[in-house]
Protein backbone atom coordinates (compact mmCIF):
# COMPACT_ATOMS: atom_id res chain seq x y z
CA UNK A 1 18.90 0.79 -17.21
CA UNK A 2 17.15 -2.19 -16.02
CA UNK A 3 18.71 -5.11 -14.31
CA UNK A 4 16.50 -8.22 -13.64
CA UNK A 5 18.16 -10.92 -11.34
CA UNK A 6 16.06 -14.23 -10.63
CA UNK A 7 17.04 -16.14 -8.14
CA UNK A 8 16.05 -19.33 -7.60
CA UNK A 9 17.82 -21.51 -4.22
CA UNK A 10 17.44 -25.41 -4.84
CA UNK A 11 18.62 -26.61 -1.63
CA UNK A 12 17.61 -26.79 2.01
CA UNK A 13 20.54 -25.57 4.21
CA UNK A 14 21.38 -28.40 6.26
CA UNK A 15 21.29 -28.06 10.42
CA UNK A 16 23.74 -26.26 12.40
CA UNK A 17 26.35 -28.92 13.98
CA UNK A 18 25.45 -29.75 16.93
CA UNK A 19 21.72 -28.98 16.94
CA UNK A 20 19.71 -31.37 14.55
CA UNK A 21 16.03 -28.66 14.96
CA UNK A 22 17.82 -25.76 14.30
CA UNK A 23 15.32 -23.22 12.69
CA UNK A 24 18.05 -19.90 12.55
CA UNK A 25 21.09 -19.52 11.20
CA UNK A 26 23.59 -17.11 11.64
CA UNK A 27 25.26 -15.26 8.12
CA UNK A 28 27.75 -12.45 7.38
CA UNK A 29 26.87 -10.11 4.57
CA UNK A 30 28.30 -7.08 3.06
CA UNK A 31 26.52 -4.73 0.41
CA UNK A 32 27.12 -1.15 -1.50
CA UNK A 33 24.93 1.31 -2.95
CA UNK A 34 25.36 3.95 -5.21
CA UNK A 35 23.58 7.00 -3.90
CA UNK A 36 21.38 8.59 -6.88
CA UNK A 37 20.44 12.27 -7.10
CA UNK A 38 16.98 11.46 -5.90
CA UNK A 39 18.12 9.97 -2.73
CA UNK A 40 18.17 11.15 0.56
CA UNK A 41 21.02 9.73 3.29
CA UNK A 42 17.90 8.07 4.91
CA UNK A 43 16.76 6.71 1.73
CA UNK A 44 20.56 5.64 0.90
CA UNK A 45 21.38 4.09 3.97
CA UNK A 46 17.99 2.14 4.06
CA UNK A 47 18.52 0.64 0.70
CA UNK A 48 22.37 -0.81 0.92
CA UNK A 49 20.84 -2.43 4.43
CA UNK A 50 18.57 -3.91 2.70
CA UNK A 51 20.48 -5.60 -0.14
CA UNK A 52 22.77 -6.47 3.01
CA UNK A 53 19.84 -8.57 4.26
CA UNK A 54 19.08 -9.50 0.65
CA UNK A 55 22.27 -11.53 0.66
CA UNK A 56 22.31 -12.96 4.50
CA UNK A 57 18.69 -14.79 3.23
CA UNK A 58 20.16 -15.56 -0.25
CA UNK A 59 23.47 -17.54 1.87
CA UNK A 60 21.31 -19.43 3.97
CA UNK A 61 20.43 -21.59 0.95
CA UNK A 62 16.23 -21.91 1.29
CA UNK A 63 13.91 -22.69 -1.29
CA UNK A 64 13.03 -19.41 -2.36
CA UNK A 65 11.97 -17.91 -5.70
CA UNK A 66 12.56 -13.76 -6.10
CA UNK A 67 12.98 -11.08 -8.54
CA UNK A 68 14.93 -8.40 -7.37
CA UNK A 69 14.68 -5.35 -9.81
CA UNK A 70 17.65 -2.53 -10.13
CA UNK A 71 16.34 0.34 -11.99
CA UNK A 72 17.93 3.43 -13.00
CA UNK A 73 17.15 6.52 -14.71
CA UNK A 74 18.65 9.94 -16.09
CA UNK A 75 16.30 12.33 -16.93
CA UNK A 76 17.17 16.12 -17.21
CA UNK A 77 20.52 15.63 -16.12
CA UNK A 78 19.17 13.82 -12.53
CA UNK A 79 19.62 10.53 -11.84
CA UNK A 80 16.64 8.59 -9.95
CA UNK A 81 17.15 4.98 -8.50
CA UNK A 82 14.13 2.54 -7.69
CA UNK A 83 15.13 -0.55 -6.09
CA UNK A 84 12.48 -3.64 -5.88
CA UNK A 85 12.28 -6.75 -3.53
CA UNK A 86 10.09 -8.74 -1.78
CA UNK A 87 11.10 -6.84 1.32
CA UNK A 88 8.29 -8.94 2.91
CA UNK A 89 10.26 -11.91 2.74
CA UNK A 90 13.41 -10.02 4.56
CA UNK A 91 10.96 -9.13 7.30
CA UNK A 92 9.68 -12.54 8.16
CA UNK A 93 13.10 -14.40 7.78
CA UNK A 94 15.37 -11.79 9.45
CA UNK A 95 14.98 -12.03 13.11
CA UNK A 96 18.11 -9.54 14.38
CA UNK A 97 20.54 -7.79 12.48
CA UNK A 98 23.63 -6.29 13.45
CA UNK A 99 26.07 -3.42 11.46
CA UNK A 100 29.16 -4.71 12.29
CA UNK A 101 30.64 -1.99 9.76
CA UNK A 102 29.03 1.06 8.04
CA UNK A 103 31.24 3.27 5.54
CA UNK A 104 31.16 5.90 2.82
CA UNK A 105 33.02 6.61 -0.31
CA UNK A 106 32.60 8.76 -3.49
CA UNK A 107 33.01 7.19 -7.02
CA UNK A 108 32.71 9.60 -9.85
CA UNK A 109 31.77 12.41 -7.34
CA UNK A 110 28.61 10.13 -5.95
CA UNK A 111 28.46 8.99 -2.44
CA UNK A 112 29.17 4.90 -2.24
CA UNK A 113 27.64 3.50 0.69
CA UNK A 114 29.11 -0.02 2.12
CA UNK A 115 27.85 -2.12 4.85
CA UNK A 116 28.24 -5.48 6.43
CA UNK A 117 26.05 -7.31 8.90
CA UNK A 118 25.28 -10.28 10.76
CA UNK A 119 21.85 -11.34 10.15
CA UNK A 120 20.18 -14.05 12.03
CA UNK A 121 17.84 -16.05 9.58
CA UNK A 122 14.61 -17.74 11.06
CA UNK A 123 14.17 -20.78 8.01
CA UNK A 124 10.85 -21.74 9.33
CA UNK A 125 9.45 -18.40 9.20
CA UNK A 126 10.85 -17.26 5.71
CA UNK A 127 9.37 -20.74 4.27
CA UNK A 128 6.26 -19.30 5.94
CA UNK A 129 6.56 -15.92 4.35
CA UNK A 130 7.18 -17.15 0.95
CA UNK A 131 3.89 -19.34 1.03
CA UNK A 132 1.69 -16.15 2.46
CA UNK A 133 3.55 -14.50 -0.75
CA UNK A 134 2.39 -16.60 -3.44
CA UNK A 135 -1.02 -16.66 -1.96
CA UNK A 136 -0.79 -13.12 -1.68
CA UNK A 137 0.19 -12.00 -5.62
CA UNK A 138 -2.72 -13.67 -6.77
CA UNK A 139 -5.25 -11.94 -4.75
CA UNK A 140 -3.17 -9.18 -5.66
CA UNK A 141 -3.51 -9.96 -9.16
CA UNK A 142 -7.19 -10.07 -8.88
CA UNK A 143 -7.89 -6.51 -7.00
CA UNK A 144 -5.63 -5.27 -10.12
CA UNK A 145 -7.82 -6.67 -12.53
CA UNK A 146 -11.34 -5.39 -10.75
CA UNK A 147 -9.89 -2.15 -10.73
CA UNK A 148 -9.37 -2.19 -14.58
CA UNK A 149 -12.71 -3.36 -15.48
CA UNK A 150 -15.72 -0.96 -16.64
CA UNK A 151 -17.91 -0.67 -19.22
CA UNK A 152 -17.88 -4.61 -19.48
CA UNK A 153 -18.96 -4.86 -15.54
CA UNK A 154 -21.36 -2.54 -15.39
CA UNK A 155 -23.48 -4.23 -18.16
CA UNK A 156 -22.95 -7.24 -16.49
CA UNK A 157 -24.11 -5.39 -13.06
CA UNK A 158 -27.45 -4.63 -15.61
CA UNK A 159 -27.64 -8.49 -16.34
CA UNK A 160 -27.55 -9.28 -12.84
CA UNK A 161 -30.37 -7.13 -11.74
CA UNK A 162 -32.61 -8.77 -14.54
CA UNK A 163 -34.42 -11.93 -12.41
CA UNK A 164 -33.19 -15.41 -14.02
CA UNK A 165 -35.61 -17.96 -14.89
CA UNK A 166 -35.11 -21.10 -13.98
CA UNK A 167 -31.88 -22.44 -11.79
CA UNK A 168 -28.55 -21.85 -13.21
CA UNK A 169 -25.94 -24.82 -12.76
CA UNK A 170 -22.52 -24.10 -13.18
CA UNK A 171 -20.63 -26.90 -14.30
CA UNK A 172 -16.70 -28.28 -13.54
CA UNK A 173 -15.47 -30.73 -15.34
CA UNK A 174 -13.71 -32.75 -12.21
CA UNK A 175 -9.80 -33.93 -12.71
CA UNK A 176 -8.71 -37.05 -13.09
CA UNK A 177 -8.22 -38.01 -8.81
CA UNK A 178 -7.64 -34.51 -7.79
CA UNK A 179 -9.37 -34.10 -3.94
CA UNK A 180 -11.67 -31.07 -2.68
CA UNK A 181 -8.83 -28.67 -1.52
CA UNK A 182 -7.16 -29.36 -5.21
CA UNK A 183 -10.35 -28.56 -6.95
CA UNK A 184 -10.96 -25.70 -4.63
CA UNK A 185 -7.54 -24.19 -6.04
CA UNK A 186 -8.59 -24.64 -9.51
CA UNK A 187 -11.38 -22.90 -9.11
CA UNK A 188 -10.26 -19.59 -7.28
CA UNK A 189 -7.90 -19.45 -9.87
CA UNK A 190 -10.85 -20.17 -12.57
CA UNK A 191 -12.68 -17.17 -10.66
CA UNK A 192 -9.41 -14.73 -10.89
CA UNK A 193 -9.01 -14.91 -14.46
CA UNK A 194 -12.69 -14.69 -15.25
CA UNK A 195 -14.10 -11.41 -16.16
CA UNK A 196 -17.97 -12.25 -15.74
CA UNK A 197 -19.12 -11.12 -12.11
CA UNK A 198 -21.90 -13.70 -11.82
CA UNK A 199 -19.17 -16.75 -12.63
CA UNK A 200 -16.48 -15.05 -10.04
CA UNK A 201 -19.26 -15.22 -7.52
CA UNK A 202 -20.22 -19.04 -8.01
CA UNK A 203 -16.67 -20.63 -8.69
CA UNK A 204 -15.55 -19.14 -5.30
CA UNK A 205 -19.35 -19.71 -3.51
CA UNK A 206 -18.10 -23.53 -4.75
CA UNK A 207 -14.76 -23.55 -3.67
CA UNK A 208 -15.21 -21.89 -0.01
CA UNK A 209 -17.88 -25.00 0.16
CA UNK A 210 -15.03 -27.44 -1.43
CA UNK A 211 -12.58 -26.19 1.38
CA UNK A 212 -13.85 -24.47 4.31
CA UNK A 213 -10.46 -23.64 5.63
CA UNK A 214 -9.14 -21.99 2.56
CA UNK A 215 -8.94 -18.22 2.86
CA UNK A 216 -8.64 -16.84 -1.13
CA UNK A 217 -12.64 -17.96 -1.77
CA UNK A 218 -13.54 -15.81 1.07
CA UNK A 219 -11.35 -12.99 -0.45
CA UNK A 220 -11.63 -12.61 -4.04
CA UNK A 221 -15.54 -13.16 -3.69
CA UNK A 222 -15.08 -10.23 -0.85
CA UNK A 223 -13.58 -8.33 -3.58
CA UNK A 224 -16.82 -9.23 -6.30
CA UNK A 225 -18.81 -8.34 -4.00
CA UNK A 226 -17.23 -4.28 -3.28
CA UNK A 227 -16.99 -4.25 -7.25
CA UNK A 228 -20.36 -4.91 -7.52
CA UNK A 229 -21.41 -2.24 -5.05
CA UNK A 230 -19.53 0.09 -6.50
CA UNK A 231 -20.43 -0.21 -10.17
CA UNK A 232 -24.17 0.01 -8.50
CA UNK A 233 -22.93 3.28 -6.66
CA UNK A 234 -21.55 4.69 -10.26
CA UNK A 235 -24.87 3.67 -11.91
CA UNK A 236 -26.41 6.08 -9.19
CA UNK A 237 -28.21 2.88 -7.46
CA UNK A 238 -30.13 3.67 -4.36
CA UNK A 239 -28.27 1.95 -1.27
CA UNK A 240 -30.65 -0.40 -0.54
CA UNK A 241 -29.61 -1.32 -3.94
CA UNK A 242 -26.12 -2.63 -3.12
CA UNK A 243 -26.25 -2.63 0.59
CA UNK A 244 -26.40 -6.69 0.55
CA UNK A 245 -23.41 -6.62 -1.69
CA UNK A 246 -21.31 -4.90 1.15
CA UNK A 247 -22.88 -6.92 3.76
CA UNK A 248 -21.70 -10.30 1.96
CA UNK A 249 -18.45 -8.85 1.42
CA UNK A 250 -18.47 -8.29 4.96
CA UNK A 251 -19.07 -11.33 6.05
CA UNK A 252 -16.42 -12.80 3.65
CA UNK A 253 -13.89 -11.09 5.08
CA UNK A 254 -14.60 -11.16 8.68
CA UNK A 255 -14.51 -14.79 8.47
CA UNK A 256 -11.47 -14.82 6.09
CA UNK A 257 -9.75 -13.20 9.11
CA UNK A 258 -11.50 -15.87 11.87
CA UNK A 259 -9.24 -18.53 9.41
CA UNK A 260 -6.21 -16.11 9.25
CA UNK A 261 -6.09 -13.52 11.92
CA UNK A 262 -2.80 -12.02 9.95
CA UNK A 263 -3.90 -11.94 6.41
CA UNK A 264 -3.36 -8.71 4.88
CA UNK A 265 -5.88 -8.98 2.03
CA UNK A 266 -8.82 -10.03 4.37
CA UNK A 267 -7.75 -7.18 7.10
CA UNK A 268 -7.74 -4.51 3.66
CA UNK A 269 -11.28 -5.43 2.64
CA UNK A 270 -12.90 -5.30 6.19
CA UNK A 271 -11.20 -1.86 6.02
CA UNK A 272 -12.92 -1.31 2.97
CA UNK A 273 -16.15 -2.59 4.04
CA UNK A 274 -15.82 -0.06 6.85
CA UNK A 275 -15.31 3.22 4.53
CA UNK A 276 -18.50 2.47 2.52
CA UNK A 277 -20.11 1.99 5.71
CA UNK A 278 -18.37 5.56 6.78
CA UNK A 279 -17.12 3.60 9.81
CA UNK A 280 -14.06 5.68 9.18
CA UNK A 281 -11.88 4.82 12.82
CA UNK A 282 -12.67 1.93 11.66
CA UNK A 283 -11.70 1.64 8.69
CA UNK A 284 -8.42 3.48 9.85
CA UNK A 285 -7.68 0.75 12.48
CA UNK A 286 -7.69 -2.28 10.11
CA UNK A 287 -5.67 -0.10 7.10
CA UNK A 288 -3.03 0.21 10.26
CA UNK A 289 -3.05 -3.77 11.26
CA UNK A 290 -2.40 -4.52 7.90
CA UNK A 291 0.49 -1.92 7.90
CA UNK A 292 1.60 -2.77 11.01
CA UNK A 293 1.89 -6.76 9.82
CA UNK A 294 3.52 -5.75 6.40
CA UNK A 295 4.92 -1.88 6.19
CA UNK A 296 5.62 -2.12 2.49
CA UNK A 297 1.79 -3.46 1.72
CA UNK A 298 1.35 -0.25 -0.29
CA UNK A 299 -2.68 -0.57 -1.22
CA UNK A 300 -3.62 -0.26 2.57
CA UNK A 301 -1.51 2.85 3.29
CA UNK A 302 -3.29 4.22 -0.02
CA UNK A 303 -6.50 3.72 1.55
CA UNK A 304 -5.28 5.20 4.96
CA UNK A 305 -4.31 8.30 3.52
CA UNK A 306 -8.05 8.49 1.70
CA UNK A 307 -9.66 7.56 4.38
CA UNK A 308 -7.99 9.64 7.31
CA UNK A 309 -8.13 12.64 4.94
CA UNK A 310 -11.84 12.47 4.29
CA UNK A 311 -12.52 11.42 7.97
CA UNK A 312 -10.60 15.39 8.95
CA UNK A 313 -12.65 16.84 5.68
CA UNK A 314 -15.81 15.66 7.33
CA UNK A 315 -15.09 17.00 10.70
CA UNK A 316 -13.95 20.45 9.40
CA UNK A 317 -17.21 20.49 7.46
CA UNK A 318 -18.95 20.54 10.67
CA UNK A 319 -16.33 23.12 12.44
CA UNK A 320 -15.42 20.36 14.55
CA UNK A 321 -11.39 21.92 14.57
CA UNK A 322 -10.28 20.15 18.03
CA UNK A 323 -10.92 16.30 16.21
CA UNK A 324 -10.29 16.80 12.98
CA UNK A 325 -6.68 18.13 13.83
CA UNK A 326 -6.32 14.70 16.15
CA UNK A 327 -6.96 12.81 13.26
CA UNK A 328 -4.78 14.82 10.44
CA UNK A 329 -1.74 14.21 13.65
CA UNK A 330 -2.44 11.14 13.78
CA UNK A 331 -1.39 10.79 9.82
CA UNK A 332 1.18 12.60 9.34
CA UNK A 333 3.44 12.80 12.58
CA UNK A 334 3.09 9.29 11.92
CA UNK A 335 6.47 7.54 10.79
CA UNK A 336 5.35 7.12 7.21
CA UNK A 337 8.34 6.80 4.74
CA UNK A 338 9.31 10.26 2.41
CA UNK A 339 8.05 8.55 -0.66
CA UNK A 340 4.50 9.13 0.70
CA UNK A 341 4.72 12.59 1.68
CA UNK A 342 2.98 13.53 -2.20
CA UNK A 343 0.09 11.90 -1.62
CA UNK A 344 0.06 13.16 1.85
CA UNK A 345 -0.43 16.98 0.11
CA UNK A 346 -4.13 16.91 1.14
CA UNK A 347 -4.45 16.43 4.09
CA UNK A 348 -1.22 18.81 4.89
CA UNK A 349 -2.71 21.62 3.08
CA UNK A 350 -6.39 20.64 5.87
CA UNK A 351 -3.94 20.72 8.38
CA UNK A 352 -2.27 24.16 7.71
CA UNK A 353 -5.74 25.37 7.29
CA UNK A 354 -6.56 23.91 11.11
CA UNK A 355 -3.63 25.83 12.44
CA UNK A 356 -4.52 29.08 10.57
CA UNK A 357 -7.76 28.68 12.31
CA UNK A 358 -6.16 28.23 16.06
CA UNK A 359 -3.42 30.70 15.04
CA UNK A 360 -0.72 28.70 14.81
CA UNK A 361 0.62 31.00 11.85
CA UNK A 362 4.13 29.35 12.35
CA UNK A 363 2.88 25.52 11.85
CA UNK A 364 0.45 26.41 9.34
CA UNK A 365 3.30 27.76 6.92
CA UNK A 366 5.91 24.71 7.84
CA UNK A 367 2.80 22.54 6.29
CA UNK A 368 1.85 25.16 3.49
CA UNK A 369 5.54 24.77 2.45
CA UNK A 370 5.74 21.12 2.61
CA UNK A 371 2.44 21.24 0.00
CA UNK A 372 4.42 23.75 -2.03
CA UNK A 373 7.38 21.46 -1.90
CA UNK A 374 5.00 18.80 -3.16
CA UNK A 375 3.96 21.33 -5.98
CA UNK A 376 4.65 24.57 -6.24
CA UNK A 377 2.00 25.98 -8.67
CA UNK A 378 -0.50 24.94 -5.65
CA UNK A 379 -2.45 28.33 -5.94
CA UNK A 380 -4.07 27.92 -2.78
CA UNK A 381 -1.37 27.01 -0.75
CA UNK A 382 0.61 30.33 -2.39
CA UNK A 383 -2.32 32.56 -1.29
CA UNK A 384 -2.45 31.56 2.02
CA UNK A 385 1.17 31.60 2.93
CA UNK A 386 1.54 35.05 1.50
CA UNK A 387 -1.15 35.79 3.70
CA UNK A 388 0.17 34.79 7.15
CA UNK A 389 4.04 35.91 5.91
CA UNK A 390 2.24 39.32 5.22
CA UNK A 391 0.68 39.26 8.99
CA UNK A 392 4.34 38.50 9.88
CA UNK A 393 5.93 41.00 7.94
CA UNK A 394 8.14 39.41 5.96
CA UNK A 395 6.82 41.44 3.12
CA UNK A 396 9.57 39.61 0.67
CA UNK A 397 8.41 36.35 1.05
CA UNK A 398 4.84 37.80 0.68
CA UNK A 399 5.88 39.32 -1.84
CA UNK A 400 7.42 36.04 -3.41
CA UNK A 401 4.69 34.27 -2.98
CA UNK A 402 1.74 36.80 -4.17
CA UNK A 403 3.68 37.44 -7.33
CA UNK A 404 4.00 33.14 -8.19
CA UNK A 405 -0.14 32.87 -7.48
CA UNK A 406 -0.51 36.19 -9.61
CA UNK A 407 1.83 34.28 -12.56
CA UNK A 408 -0.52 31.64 -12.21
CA UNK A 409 -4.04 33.34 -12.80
CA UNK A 410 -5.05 33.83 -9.06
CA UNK A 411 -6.47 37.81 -9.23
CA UNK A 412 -6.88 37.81 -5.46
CA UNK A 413 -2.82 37.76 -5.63
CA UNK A 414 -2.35 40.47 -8.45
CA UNK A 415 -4.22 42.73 -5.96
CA UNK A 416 -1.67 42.43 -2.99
CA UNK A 417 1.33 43.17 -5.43
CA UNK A 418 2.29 47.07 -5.05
């Protein structure tokens, strides 16, 4: 079941009596949520406070334009619940917020939760957020579509390293009176719908010229520029191949972020720019200023998982145990939400592996059972748990766990079964 509300706010909420420059307001809100079999309390609790905030910025009355998605699923018996907002938004425009009143109920034997608040709203800085926003889905827009192409960009990566004769001109037909930062628009957006690297490149080299205050240029020819390198890398390129197409995308987005010291698309790619470089602290460090600007900007904790996980992979590779544990800690005692624990299984399973190494029998299995958790035909994990519960003696969970990894193939298992 999928329920799709738009909501679209036409007026400006006027100022408080008494104070003509108000910029906050002050609302009451009350929410429920119907706890799904997925859920955790955590989870629960998280999600009616945030429909609670939902509504305190929906009251104040600002222009704003949001989908809000309320999705539902029974598979197996299980219900699962995925709720989707521009949480970003809440973040910027919600400046305290109160529980005046928290409550549970059942309602067809699942838990209700109810809540009401008092929100302050900052309108200034919600107008702000919604502007970032829209800027922000169509860069977003853009990575999605570089990550799609292949076949089509690497033949155009081919056409690229041929030398052109002559000089190129790429022409715009200009609008009607429409000034430099107009036409500077048109053509970033001209660039992100293109699918020719060579055009991307010179409708945003023309735009950042048009308008040299005007961030996206910077970005989505930041983002060519990576694609380009890494098509080169997947063609088995030399570096000096594609090194100048990381340097440019460098430079693109350190001085996206000299214009924009917050902007979470410009602080991704220098992060980026830093793992091909295998500058992985820091490449870490920028992955965490994005996350610590926006929590929910899901791409850069993607990448901070990759990255901090190879970082540890490299420093176990050269027995370097003392580091490589600092940085696996540094991940995962971190206060990353439960929806990220999956792709977390990596560098748990590393970690157990540390501890195993410095003994630590009892922390290694806590993290060997979280993996298993994760996914419980994990052969590896099996194996080694047996193992330490066997140096333990608890020969039944040993015993549990031999017989699973024997199930699925591992013969090293079969041989510890009596």
């Amino acid at each position: 079941m999928i329920r799709v509300l738009i909501l679209t706010f036409l007026s400006l909420l006027l100022p408080l009596a008494g104070n003509a420059n108000a910029t906050e307001t002050t609302i009451l809100a009350e929410s429920r949520y119907v706890m799904a079999d997925g859920d955790t309390l955590a989870m629960a609790e998280e999600r009616v406070l945030q429909r609670a905030q939902r509504k305190a910025v929906e009251e104040a009355g600002v222009y704003l334009e949001s989908t809000f998605h309320d999705y539902e699923a029974v598979r197996n018996g299980t219900s699962t619940q995925i709720s989707s907002l521009e949480i970003r938004t809440l973040a910027a425009a919600i400046t305290k917020t109160d529980i005046l009143e928290s409550r549970r109920s059942f309602e067809n034997d699942r838990p209700v939760f109810t809540v009401r608040i008092r929100a302050v709203v900052d309108l200034d800085q919600l107008q702000n957020a919604i502007r970032r926003w829209h800027s922000e889905e169509r860069l977003a827009a853009h990575f999605r579509q570089l990550q799609k192409e292949n076949t089509e960009l690497k033949a155009q990566l081919r056409e690229m390293q041929t030398p052109v004769s002559g000089v190129r001109t790429l022409i715009i037909e200009q609008p009607g009176h429409a000034g430099p930062q107009n036409l500077a628009r048109r053509l970033v957006d001209d660039a992100v719908h293109s699918h020719n690297l060579r055009q991307k490149i010179d409708l945003t080299s023309q735009a950042a010229t048009l308008d040299s205050q005007y961030v996206d240029p910077l970005i989505v020819r930041g983002q060519t520029y990576l694609r380009l390198a890494s098509l080169a890398y997947a063609n088995k390129s030399r570096p000096s191949e594609y090194s100048e197409y990381i340097d440019n995308a460098r430079m693109d987005f350190d001085r996206a972020l000299l214009l924009d010291t917050k902007n979470l698309w410009a602080l991704l790619g220098q992060g980026d720019v830093s793992t091909w470089l295998d500058r992985h602290e820091a490449a870490e460090q920028a992955y965490k200023q994005a996350l610590e600007i926006d929590p929910f900007f899901d791409i850069a904790r993607q990448r901070l998982i990759r990255v901090t996980t190879a970082q540890a992979r490299a420093l176990m590779s050269g027995k370097q145990w003392a580091p490589a544990l600092t940085v696996l800690n540094r991940l995962l005692d971190s206060s990353t939400p439960d929806s990220w624990i999956p792709l977390q299984k990596e560098a748990y399973l590393l970690r157990a592996e540390l501890h195993h190494k410095q003994h630590q029998s009892a922390r290694a299995i806590d993290d060997l059972s979280v993996v298993l958790g994760i996914d419980p035909s994990h052969v590896q994990a099996l194996l080694l748990r047996g193992k330490l519960y066997q140096e333990h003696l608890q020969g039944r969970l040993a015993k549990e766990d031999f017989e699973q990894a024997c199930i699925l193939g591992a013969s090293a298992a079969c041989e510890q079964l009596p």
